[in-house]
Protein backbone atom coordinates (compact mmCIF):
# COMPACT_ATOMS: atom_id res chain seq x y z
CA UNK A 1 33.66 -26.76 -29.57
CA UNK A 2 34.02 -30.62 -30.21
CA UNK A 3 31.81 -32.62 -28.05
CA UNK A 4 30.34 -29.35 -26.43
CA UNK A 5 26.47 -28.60 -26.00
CA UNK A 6 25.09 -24.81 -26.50
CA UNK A 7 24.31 -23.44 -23.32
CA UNK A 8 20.82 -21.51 -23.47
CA UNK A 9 21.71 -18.07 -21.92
CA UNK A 10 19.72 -17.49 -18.55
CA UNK A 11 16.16 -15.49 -19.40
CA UNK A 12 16.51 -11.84 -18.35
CA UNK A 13 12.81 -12.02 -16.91
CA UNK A 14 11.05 -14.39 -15.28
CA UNK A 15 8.39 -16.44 -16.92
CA UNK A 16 5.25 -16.95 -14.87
CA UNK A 17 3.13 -20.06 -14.50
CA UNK A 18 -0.74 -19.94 -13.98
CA UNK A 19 -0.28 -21.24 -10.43
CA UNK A 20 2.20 -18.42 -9.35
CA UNK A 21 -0.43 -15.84 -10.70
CA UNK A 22 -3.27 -16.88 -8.88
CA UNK A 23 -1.20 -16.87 -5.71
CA UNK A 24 0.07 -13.75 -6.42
CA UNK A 25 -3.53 -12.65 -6.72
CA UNK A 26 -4.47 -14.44 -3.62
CA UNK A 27 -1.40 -13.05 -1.57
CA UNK A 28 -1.24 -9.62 -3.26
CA UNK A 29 -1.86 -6.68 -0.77
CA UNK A 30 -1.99 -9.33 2.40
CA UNK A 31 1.97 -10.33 2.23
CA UNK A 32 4.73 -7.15 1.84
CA UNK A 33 6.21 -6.84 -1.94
CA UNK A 34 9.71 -7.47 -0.61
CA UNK A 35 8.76 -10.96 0.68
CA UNK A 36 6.58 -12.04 -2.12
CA UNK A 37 9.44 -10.82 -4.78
CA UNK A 38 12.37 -13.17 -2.85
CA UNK A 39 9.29 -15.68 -3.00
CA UNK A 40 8.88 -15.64 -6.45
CA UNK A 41 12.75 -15.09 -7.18
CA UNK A 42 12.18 -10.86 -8.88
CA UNK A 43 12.63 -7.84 -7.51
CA UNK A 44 10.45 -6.06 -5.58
CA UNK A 45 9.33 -3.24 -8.29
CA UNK A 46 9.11 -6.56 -11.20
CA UNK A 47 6.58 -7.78 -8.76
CA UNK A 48 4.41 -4.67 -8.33
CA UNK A 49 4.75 -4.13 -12.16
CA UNK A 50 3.12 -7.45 -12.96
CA UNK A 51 0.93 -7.06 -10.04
CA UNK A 52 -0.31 -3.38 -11.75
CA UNK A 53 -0.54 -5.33 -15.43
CA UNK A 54 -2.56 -8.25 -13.71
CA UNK A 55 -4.68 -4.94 -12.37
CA UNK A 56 -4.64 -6.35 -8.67
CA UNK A 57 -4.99 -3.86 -6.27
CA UNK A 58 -3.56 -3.92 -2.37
CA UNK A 59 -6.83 -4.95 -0.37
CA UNK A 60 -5.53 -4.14 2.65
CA UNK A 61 -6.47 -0.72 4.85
CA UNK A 62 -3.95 1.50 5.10
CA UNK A 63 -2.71 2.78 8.97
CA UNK A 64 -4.46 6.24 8.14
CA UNK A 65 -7.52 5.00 7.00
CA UNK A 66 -7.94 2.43 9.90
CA UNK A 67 -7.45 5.34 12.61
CA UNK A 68 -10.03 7.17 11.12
CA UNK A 69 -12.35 4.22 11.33
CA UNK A 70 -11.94 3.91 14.78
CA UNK A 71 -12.51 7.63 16.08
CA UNK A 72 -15.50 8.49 16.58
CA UNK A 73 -17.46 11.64 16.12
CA UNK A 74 -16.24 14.02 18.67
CA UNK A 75 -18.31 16.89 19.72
CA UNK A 76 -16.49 20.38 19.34
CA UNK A 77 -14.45 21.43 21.68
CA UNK A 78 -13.74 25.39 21.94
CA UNK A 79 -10.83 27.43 23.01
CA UNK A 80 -9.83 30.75 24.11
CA UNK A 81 -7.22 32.31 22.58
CA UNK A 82 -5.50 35.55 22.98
CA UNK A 83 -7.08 36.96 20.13
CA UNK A 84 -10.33 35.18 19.60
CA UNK A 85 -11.39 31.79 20.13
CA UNK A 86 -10.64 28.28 18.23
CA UNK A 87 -13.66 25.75 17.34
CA UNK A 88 -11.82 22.01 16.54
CA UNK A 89 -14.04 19.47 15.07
CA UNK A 90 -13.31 15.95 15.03
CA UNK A 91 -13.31 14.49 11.73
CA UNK A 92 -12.50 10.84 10.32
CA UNK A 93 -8.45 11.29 9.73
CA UNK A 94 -7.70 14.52 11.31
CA UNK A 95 -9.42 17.65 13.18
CA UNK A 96 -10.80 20.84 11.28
CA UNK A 97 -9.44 24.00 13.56
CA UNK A 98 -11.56 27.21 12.74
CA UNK A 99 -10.11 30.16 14.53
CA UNK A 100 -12.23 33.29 15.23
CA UNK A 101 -10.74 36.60 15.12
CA UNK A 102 -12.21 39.09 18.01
């Protein structure tokens, strides 16, 4: 104890400077969590809570979303059946298949 300096115990969450939040809010949604949170030195799930307490929101579209941008509206296409016929309809995200009893 002689001679010895305290030692401040290491902070059990990380304290964030102005600069780090605006790039978060620049790079938020464009960069995945996992890379930004070895970035910034947290864990993945520390970064999307700040990210959710800062209110930033991914901007990015999601895969499902962006293949229902690009399909087009289909005309119907019908089907025979054994017992009736099917009508599918294109839609944005998936198809809408009415069947028709006989």
């Amino acid at each position: 104890m002689s001679g010895e300096t305290p030692t401040r115990p290491a902070r059990k969450y990380k304290q964030w400077s102005v600069a780090e939040e605006h790039e978060l809010c620049e790079l938020y949604g464009t960069i995945p969590a996992t890379k930004l949170a070895a970035r910034y030195g947290v864990s993945p799930q520390r970064l999307r809570d700040k990210a959710s307490k800062m209110q930033i929101a991914n901007q990015y579209v999601k895969a499902r979303n962006r293949a229902a941008q690009a399909v087009e509206e289909a005309p119907e296409a019908k089907q025979r059946t054994a017992n009736g016929h099917q009508t599918i309809k294109e839609k944005p995200g998936g198809r809408v298949i009415i069947h028709t009893m006989r």
